[in-house]
PDB file of N, CA and C in Angstrom:
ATOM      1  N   UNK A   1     -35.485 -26.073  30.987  1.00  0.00           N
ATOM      2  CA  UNK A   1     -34.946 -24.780  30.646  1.00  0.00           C
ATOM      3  C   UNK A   1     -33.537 -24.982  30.107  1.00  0.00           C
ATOM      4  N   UNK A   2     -33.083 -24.306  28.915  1.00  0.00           N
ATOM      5  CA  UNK A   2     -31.693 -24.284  28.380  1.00  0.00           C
ATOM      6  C   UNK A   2     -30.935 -23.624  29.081  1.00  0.00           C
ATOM      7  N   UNK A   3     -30.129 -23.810  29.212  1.00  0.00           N
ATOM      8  CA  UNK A   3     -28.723 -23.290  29.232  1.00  0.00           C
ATOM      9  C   UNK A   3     -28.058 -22.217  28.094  1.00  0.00           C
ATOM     10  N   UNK A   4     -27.587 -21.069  28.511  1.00  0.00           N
ATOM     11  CA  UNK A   4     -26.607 -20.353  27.292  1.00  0.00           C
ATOM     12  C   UNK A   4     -25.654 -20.597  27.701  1.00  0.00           C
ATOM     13  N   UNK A   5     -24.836 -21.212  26.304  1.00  0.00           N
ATOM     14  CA  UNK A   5     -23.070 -21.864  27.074  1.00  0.00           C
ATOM     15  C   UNK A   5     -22.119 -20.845  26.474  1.00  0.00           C
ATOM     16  N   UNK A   6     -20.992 -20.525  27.010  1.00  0.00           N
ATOM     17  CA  UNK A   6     -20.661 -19.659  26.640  1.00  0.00           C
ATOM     18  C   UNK A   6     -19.188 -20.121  26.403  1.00  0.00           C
ATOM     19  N   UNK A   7     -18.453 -19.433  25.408  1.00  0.00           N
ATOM     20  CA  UNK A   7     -16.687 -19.647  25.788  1.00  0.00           C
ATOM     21  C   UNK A   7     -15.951 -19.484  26.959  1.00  0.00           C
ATOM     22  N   UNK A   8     -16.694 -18.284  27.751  1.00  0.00           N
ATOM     23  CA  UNK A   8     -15.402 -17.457  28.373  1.00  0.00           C
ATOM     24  C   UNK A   8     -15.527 -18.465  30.205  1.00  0.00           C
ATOM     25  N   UNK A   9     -14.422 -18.529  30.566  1.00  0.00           N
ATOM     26  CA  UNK A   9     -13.966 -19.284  31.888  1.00  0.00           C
ATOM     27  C   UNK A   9     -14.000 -18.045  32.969  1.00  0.00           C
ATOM     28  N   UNK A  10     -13.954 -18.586  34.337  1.00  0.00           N
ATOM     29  CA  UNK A  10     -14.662 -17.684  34.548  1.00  0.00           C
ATOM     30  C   UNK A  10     -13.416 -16.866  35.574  1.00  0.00           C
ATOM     31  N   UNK A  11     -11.580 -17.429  35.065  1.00  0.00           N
ATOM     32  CA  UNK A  11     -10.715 -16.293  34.868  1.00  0.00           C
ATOM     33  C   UNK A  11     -10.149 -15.378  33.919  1.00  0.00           C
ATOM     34  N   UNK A  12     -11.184 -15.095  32.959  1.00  0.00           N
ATOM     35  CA  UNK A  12     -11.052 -14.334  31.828  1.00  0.00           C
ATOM     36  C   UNK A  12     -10.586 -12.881  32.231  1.00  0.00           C
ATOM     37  N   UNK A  13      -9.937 -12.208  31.311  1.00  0.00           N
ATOM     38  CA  UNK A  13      -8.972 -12.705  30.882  1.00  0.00           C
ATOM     39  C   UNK A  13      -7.506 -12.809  31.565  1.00  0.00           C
ATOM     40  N   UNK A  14      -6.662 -14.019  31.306  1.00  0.00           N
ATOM     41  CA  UNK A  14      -6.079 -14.861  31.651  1.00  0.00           C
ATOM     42  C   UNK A  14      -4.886 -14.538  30.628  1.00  0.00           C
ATOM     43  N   UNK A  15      -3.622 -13.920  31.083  1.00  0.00           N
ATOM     44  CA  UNK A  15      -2.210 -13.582  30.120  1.00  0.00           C
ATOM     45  C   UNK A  15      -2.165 -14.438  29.683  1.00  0.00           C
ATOM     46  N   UNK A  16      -2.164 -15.533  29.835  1.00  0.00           N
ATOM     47  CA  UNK A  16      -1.598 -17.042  29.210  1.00  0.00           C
ATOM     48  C   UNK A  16      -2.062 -18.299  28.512  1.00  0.00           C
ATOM     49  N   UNK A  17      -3.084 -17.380  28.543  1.00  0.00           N
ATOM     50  CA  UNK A  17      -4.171 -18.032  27.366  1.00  0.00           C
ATOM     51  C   UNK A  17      -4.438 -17.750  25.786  1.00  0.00           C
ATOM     52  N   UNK A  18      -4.368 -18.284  25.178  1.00  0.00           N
ATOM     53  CA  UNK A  18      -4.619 -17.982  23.775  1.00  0.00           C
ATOM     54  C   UNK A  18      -6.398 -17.843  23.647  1.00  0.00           C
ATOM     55  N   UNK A  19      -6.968 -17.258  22.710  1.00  0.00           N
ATOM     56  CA  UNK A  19      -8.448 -17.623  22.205  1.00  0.00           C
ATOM     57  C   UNK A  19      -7.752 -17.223  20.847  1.00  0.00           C
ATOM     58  N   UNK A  20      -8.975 -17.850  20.536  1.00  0.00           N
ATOM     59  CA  UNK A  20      -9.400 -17.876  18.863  1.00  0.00           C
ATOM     60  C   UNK A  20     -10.393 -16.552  18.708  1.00  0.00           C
ATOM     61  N   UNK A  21     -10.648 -16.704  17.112  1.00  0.00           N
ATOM     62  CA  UNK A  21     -11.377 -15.704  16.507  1.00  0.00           C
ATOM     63  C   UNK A  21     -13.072 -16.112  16.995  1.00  0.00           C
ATOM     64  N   UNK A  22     -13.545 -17.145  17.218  1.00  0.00           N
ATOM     65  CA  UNK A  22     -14.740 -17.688  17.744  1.00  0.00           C
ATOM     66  C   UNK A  22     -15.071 -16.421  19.126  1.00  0.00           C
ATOM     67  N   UNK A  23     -13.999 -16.576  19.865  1.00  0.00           N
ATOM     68  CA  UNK A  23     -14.131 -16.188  21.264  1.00  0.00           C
ATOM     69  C   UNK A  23     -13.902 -14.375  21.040  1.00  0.00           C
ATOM     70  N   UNK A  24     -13.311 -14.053  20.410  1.00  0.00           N
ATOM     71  CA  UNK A  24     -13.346 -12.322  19.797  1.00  0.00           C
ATOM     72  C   UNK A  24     -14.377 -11.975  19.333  1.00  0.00           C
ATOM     73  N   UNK A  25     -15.686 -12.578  18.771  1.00  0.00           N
ATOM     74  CA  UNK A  25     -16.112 -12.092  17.854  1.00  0.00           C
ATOM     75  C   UNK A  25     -17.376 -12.881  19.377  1.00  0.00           C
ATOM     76  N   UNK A  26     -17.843 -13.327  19.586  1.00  0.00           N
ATOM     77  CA  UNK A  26     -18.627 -13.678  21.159  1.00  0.00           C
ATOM     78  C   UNK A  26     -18.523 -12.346  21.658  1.00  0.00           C
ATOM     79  N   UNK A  27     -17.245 -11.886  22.090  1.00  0.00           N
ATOM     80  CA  UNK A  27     -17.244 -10.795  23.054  1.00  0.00           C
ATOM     81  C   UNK A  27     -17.069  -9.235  22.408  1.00  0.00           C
ATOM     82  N   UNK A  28     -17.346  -9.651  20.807  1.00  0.00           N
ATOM     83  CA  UNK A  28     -18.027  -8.456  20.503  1.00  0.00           C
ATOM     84  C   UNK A  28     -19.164  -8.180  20.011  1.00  0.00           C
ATOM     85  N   UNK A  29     -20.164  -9.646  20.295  1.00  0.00           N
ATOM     86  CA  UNK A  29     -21.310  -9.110  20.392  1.00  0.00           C
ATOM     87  C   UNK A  29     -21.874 -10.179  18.858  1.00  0.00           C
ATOM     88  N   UNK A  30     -20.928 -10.891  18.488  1.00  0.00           N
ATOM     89  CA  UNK A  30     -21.246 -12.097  17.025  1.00  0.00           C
ATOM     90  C   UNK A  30     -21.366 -11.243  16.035  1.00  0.00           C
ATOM     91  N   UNK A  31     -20.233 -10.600  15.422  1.00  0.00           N
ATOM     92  CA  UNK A  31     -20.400  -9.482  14.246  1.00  0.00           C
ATOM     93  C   UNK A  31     -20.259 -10.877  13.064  1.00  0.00           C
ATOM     94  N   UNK A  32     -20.655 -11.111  11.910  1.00  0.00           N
ATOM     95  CA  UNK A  32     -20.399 -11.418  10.627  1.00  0.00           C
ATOM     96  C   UNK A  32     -19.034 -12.160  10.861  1.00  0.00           C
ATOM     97  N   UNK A  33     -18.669 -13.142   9.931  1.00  0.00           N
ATOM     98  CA  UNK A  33     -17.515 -13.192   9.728  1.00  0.00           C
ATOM     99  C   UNK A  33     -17.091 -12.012   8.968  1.00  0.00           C
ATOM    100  N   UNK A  34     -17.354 -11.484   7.592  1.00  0.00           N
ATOM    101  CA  UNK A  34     -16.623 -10.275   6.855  1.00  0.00           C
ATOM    102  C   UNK A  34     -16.654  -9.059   7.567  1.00  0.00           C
ATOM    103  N   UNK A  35     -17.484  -8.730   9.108  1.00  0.00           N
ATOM    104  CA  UNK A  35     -17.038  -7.866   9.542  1.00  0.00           C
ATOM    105  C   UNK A  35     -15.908  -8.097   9.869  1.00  0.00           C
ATOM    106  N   UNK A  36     -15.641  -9.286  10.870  1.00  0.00           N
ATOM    107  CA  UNK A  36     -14.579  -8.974  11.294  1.00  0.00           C
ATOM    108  C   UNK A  36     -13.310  -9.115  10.563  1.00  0.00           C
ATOM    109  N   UNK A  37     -13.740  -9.853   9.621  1.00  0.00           N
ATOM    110  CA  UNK A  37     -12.900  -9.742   8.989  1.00  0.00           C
ATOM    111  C   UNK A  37     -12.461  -8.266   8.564  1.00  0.00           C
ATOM    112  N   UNK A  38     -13.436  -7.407   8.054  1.00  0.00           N
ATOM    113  CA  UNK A  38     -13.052  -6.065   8.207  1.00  0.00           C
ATOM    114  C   UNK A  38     -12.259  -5.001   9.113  1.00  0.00           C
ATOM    115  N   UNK A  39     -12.817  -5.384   9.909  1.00  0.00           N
ATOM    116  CA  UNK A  39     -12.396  -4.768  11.686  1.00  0.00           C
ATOM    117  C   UNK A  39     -10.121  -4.893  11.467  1.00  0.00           C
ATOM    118  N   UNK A  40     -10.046  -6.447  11.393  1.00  0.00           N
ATOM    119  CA  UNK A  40      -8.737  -6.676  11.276  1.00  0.00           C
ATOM    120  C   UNK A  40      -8.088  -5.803  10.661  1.00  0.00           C
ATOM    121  N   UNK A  41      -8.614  -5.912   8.913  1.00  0.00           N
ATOM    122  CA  UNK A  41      -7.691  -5.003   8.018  1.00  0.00           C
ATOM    123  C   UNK A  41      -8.024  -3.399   8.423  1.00  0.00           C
ATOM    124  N   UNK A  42      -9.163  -3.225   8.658  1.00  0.00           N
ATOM    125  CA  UNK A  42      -9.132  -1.529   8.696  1.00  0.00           C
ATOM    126  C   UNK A  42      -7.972  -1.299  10.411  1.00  0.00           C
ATOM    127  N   UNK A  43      -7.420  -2.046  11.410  1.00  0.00           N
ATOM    128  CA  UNK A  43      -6.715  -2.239  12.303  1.00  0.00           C
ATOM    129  C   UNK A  43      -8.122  -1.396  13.672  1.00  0.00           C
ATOM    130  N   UNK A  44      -8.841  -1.619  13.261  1.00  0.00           N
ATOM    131  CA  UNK A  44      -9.959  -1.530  14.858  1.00  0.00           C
ATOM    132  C   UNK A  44      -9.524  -3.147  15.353  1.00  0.00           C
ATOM    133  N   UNK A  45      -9.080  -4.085  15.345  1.00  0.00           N
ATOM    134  CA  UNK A  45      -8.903  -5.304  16.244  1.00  0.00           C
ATOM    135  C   UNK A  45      -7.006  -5.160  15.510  1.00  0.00           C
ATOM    136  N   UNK A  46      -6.467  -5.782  16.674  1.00  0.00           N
ATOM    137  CA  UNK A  46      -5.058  -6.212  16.685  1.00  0.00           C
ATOM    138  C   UNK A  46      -4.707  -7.571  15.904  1.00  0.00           C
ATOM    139  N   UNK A  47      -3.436  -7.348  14.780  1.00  0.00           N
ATOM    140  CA  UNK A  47      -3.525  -8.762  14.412  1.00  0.00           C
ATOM    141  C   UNK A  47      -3.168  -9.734  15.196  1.00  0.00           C
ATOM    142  N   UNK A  48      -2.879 -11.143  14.461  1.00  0.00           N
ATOM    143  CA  UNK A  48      -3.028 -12.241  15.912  1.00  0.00           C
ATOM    144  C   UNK A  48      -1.734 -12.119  16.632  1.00  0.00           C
ATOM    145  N   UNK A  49      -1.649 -12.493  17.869  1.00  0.00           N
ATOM    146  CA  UNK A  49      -0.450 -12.609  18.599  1.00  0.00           C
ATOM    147  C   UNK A  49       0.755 -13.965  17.779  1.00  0.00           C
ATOM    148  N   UNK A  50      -0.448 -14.635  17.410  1.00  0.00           N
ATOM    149  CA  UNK A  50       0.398 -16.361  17.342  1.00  0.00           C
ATOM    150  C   UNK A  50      -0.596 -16.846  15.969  1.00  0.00           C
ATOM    151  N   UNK A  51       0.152 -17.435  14.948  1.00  0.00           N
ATOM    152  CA  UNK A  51      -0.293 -18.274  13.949  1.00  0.00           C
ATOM    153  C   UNK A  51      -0.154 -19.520  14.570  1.00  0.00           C
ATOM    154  N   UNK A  52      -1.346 -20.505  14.219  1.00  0.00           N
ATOM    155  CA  UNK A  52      -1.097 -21.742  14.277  1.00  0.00           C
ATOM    156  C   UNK A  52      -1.591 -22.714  13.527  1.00  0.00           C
ATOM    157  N   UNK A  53      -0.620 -23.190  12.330  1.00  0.00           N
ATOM    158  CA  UNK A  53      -1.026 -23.337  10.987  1.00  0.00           C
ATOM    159  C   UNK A  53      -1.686 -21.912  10.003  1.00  0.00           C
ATOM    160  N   UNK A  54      -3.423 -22.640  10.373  1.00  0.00           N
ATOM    161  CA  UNK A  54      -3.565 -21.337   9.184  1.00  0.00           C
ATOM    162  C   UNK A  54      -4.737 -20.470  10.194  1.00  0.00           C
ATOM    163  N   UNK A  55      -4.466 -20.903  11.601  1.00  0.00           N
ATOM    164  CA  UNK A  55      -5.282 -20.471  12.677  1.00  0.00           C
ATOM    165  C   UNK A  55      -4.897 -18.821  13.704  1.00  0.00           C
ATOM    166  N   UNK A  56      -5.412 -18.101  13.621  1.00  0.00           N
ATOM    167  CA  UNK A  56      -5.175 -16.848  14.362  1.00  0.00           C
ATOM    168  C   UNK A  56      -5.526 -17.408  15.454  1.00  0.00           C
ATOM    169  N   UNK A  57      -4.943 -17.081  16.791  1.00  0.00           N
ATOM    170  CA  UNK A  57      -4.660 -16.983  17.899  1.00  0.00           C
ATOM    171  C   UNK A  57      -4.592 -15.317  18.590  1.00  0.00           C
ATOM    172  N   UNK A  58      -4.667 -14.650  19.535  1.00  0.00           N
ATOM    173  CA  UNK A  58      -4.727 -13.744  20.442  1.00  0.00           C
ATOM    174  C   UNK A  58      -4.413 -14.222  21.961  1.00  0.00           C
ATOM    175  N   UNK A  59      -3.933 -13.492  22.726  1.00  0.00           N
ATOM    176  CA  UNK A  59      -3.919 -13.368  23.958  1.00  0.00           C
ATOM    177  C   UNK A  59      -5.301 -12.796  24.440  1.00  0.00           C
ATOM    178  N   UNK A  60      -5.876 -13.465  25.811  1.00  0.00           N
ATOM    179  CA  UNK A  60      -6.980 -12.940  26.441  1.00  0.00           C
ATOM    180  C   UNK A  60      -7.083 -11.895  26.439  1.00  0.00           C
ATOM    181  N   UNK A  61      -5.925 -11.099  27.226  1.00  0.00           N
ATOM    182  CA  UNK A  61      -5.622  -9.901  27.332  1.00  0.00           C
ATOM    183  C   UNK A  61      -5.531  -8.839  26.411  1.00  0.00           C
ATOM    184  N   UNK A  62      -5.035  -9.124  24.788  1.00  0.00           N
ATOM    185  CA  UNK A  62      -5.090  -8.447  24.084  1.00  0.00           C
ATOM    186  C   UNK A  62      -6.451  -8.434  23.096  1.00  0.00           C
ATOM    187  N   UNK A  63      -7.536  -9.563  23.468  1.00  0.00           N
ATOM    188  CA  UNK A  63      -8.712  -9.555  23.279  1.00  0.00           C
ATOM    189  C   UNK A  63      -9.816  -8.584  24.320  1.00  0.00           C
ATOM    190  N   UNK A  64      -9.385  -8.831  25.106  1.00  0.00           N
ATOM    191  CA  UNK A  64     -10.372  -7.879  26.450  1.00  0.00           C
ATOM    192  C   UNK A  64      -9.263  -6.414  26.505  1.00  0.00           C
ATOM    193  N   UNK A  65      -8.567  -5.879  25.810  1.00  0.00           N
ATOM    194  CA  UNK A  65      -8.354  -4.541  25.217  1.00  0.00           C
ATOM    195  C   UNK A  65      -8.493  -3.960  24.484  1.00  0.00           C
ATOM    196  N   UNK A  66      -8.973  -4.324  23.050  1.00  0.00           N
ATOM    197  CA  UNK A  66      -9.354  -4.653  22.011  1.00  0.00           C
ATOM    198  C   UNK A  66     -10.960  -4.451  22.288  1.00  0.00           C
ATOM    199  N   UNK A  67     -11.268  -5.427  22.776  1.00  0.00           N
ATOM    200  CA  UNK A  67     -13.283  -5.465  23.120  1.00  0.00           C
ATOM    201  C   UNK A  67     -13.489  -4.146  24.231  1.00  0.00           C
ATOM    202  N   UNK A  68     -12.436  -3.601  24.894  1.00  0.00           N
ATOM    203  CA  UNK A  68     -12.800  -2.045  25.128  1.00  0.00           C
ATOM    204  C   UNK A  68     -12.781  -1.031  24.866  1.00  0.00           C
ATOM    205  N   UNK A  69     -11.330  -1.126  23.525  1.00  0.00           N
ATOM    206  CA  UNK A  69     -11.241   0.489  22.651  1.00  0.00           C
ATOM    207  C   UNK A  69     -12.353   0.552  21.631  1.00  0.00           C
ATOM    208  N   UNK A  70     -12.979  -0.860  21.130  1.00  0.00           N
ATOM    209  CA  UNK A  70     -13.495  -0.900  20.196  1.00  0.00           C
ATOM    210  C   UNK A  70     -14.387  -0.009  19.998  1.00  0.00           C
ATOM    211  N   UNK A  71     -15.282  -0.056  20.862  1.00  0.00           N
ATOM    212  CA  UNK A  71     -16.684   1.112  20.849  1.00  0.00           C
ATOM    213  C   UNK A  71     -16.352   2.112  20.602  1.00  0.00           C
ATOM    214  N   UNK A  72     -14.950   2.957  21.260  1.00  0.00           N
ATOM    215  CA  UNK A  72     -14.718   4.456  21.103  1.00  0.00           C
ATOM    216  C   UNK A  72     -14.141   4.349  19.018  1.00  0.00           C
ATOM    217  N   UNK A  73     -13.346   3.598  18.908  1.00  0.00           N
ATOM    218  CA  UNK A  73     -12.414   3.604  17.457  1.00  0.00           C
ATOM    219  C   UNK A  73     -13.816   2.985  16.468  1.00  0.00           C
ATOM    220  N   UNK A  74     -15.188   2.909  16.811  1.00  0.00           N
ATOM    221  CA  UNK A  74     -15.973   3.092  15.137  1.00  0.00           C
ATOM    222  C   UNK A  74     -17.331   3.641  15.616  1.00  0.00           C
ATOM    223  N   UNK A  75     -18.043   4.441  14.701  1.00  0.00           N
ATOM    224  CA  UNK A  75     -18.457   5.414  14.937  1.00  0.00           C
ATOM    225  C   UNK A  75     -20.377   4.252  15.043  1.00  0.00           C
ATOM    226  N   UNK A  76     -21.138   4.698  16.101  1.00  0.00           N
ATOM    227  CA  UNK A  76     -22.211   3.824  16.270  1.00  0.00           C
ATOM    228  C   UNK A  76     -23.208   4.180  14.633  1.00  0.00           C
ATOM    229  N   UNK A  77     -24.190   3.216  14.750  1.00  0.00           N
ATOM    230  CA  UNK A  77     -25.098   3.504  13.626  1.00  0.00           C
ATOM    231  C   UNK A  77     -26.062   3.035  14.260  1.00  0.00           C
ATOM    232  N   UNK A  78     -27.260   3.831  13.808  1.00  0.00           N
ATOM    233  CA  UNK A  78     -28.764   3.119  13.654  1.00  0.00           C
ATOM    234  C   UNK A  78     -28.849   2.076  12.799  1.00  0.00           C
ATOM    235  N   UNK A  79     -30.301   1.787  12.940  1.00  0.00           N
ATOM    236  CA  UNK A  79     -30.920   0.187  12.523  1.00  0.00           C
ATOM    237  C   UNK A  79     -31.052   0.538  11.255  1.00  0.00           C
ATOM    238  N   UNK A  80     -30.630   1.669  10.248  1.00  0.00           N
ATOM    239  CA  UNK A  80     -30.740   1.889   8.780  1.00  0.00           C
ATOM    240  C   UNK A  80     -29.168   2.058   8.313  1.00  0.00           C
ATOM    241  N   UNK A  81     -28.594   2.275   9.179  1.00  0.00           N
ATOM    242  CA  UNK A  81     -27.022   1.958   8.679  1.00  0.00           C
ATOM    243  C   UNK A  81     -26.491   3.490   8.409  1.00  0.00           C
ATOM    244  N   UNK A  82     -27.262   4.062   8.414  1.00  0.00           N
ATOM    245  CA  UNK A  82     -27.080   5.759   8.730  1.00  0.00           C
ATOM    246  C   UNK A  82     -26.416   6.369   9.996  1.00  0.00           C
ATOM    247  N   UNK A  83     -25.710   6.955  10.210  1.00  0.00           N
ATOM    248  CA  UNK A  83     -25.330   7.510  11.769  1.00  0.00           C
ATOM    249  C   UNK A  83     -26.579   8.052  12.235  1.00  0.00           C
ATOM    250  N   UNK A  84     -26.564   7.430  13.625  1.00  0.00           N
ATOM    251  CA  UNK A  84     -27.800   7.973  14.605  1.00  0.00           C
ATOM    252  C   UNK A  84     -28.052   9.318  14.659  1.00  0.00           C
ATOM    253  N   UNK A  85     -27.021  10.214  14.519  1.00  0.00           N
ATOM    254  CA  UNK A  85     -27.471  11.831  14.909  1.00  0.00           C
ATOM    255  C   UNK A  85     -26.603  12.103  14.044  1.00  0.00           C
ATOM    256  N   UNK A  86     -26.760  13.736  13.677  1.00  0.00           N
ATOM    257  CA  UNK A  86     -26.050  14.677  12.110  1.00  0.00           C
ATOM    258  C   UNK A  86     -24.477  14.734  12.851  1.00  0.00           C
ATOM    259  N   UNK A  87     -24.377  14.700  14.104  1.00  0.00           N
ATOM    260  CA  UNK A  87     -23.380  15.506  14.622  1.00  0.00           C
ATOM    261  C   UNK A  87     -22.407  14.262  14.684  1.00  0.00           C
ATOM    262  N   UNK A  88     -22.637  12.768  14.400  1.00  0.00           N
ATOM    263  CA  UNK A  88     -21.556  11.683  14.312  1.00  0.00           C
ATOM    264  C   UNK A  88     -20.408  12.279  12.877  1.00  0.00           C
ATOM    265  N   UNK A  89     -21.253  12.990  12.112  1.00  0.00           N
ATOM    266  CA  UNK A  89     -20.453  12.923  10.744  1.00  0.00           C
ATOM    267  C   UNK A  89     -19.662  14.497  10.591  1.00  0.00           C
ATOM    268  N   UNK A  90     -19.750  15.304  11.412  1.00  0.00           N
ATOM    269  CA  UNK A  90     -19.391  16.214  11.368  1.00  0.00           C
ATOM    270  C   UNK A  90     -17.781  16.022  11.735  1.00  0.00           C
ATOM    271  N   UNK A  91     -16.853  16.479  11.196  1.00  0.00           N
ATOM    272  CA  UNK A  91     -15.304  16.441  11.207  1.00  0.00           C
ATOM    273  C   UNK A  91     -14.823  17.401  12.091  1.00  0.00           C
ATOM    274  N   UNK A  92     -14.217  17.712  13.241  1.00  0.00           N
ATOM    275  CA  UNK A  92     -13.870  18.465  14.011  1.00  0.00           C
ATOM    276  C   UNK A  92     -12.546  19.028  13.542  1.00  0.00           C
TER     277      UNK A  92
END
């Protein structure tokens, strides 16, 4: 039987830890790279805490805050890419 290996340790998240974009995009579920890449510029994810070279970096912490506003800040869709119900698109 396999194993699923995962990034996250099992004091996640941890102030003093850096992750990468690998470990953001795990704990949101493996979107695309050009999503997330999307996500960044439209500002639904925080930019990085720390450059290193040409590497984004984050804090745990500002990754596991981030992986909880996320759901509320974009609006869900069905499996046709349509909003699930009439009432997602309605403007209050």
């Amino acid at each position: 039987m396999s194993r699923i290996q995962t990034r996250l340790l099992p004091d996640f998240p941890n102030e003093n830890r850096l992750g990468d974009a690998l470990l953001f995009r795990e704990l949101l579920g493996n979107p695309g790279r050009s999503t997330f890449a999307r996500y960044l510029s439209l500002g639904l994810i925080p930019p990085p805490d720390k450059k290193l070279g040409t590497l984004n970096r984050w804090y745990e912490t500002t990754i596991a805050a981030a992986v909880e506003a996320l759901p509320t800040a974009r609006p869900l869709k069905g499996a046709s890419g349509e909003p699930s119900s009439p009432n997602e698109t309605a403007v209050a």
